[in-house]
PDB file of N, CA and C in Angstrom:
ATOM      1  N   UNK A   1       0.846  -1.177   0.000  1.00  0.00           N
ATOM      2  CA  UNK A   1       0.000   0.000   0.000  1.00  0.00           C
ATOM      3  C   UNK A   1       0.891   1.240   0.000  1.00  0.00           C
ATOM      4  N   UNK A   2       0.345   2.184  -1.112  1.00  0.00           N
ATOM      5  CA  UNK A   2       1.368   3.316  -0.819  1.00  0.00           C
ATOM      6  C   UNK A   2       0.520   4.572  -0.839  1.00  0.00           C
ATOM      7  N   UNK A   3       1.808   5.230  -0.397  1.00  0.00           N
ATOM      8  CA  UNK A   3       1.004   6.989  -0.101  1.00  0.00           C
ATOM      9  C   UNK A   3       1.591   7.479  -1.036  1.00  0.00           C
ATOM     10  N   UNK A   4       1.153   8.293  -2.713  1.00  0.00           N
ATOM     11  CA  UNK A   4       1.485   9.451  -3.409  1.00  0.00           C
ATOM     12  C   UNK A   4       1.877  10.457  -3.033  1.00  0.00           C
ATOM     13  N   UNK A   5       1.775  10.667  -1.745  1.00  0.00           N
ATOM     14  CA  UNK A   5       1.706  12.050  -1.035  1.00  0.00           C
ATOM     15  C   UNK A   5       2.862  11.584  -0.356  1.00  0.00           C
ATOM     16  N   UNK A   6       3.040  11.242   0.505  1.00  0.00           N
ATOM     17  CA  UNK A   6       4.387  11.119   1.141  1.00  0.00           C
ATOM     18  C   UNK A   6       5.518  10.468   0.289  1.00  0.00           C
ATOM     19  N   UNK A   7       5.136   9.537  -0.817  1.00  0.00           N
ATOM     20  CA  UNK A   7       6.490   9.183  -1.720  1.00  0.00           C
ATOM     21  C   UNK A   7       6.620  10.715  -2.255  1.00  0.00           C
ATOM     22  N   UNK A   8       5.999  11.720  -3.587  1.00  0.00           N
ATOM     23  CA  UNK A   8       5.984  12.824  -3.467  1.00  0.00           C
ATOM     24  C   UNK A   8       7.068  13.863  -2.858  1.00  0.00           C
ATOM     25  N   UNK A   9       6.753  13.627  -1.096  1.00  0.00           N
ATOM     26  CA  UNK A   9       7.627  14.366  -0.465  1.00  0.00           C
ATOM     27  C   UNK A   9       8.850  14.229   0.038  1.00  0.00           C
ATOM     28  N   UNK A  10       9.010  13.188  -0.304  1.00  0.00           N
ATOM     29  CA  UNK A  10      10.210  12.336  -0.068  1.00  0.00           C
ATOM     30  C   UNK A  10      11.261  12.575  -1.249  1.00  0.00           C
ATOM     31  N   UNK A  11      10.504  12.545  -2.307  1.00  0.00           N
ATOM     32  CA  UNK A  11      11.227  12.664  -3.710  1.00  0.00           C
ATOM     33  C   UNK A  11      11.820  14.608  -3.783  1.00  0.00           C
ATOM     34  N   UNK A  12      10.858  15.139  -3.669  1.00  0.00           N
ATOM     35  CA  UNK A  12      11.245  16.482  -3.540  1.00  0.00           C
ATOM     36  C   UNK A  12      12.101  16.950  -2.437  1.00  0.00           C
ATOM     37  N   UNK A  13      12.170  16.789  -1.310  1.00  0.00           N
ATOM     38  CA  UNK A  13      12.914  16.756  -0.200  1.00  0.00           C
ATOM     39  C   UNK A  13      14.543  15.840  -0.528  1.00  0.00           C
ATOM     40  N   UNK A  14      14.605  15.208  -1.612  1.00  0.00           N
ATOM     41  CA  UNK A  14      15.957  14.344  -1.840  1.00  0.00           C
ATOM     42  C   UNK A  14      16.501  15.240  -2.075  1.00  0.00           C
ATOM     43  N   UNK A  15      16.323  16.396  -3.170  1.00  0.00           N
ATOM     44  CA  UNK A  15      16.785  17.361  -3.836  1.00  0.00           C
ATOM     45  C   UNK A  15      18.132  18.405  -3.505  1.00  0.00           C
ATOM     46  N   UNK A  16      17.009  18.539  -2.018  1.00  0.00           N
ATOM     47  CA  UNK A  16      17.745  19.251  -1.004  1.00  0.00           C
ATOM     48  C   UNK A  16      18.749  18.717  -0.134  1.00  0.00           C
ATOM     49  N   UNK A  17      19.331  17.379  -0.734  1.00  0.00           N
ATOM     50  CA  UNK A  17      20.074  16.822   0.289  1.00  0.00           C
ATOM     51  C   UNK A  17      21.547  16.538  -0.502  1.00  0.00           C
ATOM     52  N   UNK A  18      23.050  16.744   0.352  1.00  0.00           N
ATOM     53  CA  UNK A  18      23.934  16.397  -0.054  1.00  0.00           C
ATOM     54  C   UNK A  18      24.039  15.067  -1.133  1.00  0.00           C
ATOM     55  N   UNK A  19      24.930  14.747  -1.664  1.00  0.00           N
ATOM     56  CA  UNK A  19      25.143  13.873  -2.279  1.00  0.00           C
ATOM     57  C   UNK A  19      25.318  12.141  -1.272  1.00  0.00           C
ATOM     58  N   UNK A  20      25.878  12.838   0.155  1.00  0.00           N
ATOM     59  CA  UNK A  20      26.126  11.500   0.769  1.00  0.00           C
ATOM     60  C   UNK A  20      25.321  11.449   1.824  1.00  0.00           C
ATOM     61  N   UNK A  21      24.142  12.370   1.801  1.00  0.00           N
ATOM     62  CA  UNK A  21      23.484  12.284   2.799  1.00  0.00           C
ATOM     63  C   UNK A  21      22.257  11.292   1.756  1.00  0.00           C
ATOM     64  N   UNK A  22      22.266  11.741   0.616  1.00  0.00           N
ATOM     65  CA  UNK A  22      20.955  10.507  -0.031  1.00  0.00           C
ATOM     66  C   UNK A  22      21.772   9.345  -0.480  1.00  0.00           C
ATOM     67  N   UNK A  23      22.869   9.084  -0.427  1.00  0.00           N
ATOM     68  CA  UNK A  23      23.444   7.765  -0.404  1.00  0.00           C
ATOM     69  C   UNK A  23      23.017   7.217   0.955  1.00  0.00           C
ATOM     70  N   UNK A  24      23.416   8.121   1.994  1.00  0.00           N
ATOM     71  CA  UNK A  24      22.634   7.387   3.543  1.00  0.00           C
ATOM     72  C   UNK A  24      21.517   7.113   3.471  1.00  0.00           C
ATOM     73  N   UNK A  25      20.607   7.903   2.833  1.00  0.00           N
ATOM     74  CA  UNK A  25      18.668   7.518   2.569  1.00  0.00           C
ATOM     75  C   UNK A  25      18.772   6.228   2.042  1.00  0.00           C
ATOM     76  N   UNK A  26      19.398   6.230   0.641  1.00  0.00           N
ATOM     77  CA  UNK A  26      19.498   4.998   0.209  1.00  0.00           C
ATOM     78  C   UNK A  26      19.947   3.521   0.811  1.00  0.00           C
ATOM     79  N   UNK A  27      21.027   3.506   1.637  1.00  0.00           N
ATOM     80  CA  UNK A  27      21.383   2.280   2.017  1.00  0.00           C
ATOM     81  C   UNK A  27      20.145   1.980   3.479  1.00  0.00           C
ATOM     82  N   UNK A  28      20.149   3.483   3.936  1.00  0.00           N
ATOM     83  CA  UNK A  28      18.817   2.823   5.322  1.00  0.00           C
ATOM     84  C   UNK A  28      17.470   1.826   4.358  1.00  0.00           C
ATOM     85  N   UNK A  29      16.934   2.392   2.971  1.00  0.00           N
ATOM     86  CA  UNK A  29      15.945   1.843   2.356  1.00  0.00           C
ATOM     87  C   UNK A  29      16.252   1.092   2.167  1.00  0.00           C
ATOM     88  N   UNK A  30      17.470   0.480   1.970  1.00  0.00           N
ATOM     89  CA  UNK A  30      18.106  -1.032   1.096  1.00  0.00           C
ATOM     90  C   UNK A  30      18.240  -1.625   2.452  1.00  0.00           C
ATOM     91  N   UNK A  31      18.811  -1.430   3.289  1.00  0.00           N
ATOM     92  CA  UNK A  31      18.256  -2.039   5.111  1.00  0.00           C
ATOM     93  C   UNK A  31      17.002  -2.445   5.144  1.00  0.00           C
ATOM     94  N   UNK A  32      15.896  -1.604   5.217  1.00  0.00           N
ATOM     95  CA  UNK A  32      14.922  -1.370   5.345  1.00  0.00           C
ATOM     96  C   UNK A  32      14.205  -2.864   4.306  1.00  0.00           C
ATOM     97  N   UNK A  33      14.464  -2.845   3.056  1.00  0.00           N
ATOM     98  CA  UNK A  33      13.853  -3.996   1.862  1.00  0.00           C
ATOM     99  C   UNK A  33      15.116  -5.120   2.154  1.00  0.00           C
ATOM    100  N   UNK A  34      15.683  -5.394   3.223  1.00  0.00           N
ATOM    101  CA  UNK A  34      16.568  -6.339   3.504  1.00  0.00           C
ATOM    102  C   UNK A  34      17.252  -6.822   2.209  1.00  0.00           C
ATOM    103  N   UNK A  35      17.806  -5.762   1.405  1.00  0.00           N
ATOM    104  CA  UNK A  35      18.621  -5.774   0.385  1.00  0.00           C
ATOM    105  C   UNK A  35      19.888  -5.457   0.591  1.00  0.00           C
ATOM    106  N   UNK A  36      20.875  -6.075  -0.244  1.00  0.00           N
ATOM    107  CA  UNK A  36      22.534  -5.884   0.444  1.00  0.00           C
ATOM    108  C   UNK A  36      22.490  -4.557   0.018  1.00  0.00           C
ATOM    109  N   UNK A  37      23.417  -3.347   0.905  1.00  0.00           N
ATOM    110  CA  UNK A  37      24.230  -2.273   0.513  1.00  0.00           C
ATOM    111  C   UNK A  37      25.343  -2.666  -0.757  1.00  0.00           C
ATOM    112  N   UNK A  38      25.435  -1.782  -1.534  1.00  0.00           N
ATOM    113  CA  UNK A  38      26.815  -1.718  -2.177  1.00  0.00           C
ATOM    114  C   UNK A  38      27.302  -0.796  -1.956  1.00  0.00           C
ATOM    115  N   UNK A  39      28.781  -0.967  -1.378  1.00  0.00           N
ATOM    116  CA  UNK A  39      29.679  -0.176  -1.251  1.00  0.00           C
ATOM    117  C   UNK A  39      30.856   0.436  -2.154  1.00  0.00           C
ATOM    118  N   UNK A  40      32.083   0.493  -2.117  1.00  0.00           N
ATOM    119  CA  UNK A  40      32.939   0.582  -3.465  1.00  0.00           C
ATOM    120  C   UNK A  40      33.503  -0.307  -3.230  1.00  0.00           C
ATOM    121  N   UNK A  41      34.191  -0.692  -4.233  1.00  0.00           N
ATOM    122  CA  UNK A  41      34.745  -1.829  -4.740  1.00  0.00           C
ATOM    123  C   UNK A  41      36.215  -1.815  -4.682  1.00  0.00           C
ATOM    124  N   UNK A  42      36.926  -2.539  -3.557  1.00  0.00           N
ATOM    125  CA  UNK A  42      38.092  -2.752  -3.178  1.00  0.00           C
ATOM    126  C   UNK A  42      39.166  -1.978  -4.407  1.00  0.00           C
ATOM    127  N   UNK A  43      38.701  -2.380  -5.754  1.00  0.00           N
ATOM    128  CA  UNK A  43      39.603  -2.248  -6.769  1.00  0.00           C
ATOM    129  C   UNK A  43      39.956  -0.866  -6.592  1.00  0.00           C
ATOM    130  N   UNK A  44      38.719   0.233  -5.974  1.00  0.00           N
ATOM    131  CA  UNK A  44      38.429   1.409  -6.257  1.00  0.00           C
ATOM    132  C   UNK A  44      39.520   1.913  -4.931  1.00  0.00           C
ATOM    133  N   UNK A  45      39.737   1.334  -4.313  1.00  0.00           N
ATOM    134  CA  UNK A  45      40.498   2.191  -2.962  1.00  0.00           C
ATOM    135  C   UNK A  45      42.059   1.546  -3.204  1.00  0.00           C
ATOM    136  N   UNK A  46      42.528   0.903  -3.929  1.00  0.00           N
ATOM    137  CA  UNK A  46      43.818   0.500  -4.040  1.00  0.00           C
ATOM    138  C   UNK A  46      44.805   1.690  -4.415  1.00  0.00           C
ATOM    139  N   UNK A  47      44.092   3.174  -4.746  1.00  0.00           N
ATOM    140  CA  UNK A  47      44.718   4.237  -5.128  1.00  0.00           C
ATOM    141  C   UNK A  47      45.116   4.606  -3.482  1.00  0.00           C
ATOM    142  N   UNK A  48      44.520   4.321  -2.932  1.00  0.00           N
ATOM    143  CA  UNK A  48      45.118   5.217  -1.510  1.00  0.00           C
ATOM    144  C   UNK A  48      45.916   4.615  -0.533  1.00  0.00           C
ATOM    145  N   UNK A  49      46.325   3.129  -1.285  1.00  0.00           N
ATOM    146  CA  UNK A  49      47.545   2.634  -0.490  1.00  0.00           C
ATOM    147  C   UNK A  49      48.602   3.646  -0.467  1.00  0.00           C
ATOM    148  N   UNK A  50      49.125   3.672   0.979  1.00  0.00           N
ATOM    149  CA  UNK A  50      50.328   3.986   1.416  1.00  0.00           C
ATOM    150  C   UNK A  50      50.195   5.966   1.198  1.00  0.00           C
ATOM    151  N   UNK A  51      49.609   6.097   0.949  1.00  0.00           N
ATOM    152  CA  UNK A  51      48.872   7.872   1.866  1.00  0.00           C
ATOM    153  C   UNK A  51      49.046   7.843   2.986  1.00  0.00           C
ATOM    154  N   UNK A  52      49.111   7.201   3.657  1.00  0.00           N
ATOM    155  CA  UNK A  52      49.517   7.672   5.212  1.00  0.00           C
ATOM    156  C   UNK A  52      50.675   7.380   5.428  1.00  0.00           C
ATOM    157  N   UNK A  53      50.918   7.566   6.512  1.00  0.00           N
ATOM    158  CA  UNK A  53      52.464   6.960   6.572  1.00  0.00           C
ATOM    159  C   UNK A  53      52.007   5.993   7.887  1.00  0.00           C
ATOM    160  N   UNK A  54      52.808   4.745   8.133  1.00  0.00           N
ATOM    161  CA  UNK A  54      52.498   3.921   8.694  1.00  0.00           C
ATOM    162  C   UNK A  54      52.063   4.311  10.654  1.00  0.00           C
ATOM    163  N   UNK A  55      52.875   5.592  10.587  1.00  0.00           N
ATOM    164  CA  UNK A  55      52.914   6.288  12.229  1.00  0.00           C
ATOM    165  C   UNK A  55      51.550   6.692  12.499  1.00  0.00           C
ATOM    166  N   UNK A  56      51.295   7.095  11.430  1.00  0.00           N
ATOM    167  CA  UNK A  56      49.539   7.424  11.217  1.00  0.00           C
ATOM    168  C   UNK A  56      48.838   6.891  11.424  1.00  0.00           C
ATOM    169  N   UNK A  57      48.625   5.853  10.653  1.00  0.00           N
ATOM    170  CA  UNK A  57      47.732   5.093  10.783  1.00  0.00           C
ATOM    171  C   UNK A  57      47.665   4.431  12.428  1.00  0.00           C
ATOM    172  N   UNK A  58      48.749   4.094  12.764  1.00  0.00           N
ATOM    173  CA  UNK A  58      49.001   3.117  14.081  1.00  0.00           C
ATOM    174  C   UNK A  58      48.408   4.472  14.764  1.00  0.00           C
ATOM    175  N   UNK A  59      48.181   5.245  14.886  1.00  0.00           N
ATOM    176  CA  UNK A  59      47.823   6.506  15.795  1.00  0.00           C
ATOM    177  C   UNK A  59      46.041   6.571  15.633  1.00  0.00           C
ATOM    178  N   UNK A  60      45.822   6.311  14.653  1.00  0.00           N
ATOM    179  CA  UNK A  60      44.068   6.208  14.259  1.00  0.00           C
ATOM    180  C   UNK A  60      43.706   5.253  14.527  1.00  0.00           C
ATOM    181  N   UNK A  61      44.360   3.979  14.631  1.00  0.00           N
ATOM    182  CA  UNK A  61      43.942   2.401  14.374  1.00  0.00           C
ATOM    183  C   UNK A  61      43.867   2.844  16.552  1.00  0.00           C
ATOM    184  N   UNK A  62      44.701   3.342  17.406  1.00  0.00           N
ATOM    185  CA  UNK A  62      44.839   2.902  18.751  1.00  0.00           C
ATOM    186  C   UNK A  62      43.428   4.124  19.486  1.00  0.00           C
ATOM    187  N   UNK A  63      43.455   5.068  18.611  1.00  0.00           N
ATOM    188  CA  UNK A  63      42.253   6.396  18.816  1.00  0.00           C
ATOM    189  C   UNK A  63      40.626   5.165  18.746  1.00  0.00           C
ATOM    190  N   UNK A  64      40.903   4.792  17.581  1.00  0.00           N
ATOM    191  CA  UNK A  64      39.374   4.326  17.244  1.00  0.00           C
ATOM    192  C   UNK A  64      39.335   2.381  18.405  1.00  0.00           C
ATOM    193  N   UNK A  65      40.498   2.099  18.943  1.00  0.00           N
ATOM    194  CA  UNK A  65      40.203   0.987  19.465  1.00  0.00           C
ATOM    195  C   UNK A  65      39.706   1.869  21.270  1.00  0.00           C
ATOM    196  N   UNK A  66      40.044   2.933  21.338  1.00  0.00           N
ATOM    197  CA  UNK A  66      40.320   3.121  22.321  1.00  0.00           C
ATOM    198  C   UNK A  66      38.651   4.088  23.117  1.00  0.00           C
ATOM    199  N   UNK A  67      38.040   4.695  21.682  1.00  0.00           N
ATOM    200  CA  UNK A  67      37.404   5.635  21.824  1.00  0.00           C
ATOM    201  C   UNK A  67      36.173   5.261  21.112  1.00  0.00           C
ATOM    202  N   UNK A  68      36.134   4.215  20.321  1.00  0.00           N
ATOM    203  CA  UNK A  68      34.988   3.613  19.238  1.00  0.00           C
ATOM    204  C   UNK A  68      33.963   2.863  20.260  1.00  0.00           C
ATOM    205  N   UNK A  69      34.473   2.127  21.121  1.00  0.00           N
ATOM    206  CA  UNK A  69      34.355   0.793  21.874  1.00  0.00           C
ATOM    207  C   UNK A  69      33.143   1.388  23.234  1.00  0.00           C
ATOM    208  N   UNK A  70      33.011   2.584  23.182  1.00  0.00           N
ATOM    209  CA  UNK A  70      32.375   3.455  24.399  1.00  0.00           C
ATOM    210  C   UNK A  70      31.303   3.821  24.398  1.00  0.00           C
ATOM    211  N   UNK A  71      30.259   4.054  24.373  1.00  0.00           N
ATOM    212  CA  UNK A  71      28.815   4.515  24.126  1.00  0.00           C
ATOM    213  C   UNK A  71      28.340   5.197  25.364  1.00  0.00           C
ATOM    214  N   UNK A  72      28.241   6.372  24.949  1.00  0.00           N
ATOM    215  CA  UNK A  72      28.159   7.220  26.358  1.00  0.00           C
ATOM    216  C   UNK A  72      26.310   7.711  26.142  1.00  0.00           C
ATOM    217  N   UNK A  73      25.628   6.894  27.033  1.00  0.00           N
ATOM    218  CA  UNK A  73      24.463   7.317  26.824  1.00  0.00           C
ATOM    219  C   UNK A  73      23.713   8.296  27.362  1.00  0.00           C
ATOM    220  N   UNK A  74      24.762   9.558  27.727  1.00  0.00           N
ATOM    221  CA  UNK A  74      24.168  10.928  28.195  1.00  0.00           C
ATOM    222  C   UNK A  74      24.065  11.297  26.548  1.00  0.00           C
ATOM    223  N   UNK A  75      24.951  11.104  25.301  1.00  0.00           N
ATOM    224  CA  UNK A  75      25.208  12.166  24.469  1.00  0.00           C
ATOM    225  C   UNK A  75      23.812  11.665  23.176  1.00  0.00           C
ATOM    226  N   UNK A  76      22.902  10.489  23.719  1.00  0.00           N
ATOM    227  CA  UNK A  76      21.972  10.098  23.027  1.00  0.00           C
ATOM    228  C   UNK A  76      21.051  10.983  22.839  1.00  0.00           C
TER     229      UNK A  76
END
């Protein structure tokens, strides 16, 4: 069953939205119809090997084990 009126506003309201904010619409709907996400394709990120320098990374990789892992449910 559908609503004209709210698909409608949904469609016009995309308009107004970043490029990666309706990629986010999109993958919640593909959640939503328990359809896989596609993401990019490994082939596609092989350009950004070795952009960091290895000190880097080990500095982001110990931030996000350290600070990811926490859920502070005042900031909900």
């Amino acid at each position: 069953m559908e609503d004209p009126t709210t698909i409608q506003e949904i469609v016009q309201r995309l308009d107004k939205l970043t490029p990666w904010q309706q990629k986010q619409i999109l993958n919640s709907v593909l959640s939503f119809l328990g359809e896989p996400i596609r993401g990019t394709p490994g082939k596609e990120l092989l350009k950004f090997i070795g952009l960091f320098p290895p000190e880097d990374l080990e500095e982001i990789k110990k931030a996000i084990e350290e600070d990811c892992g926490h859920v502070d449910a005042s900031e909900w």
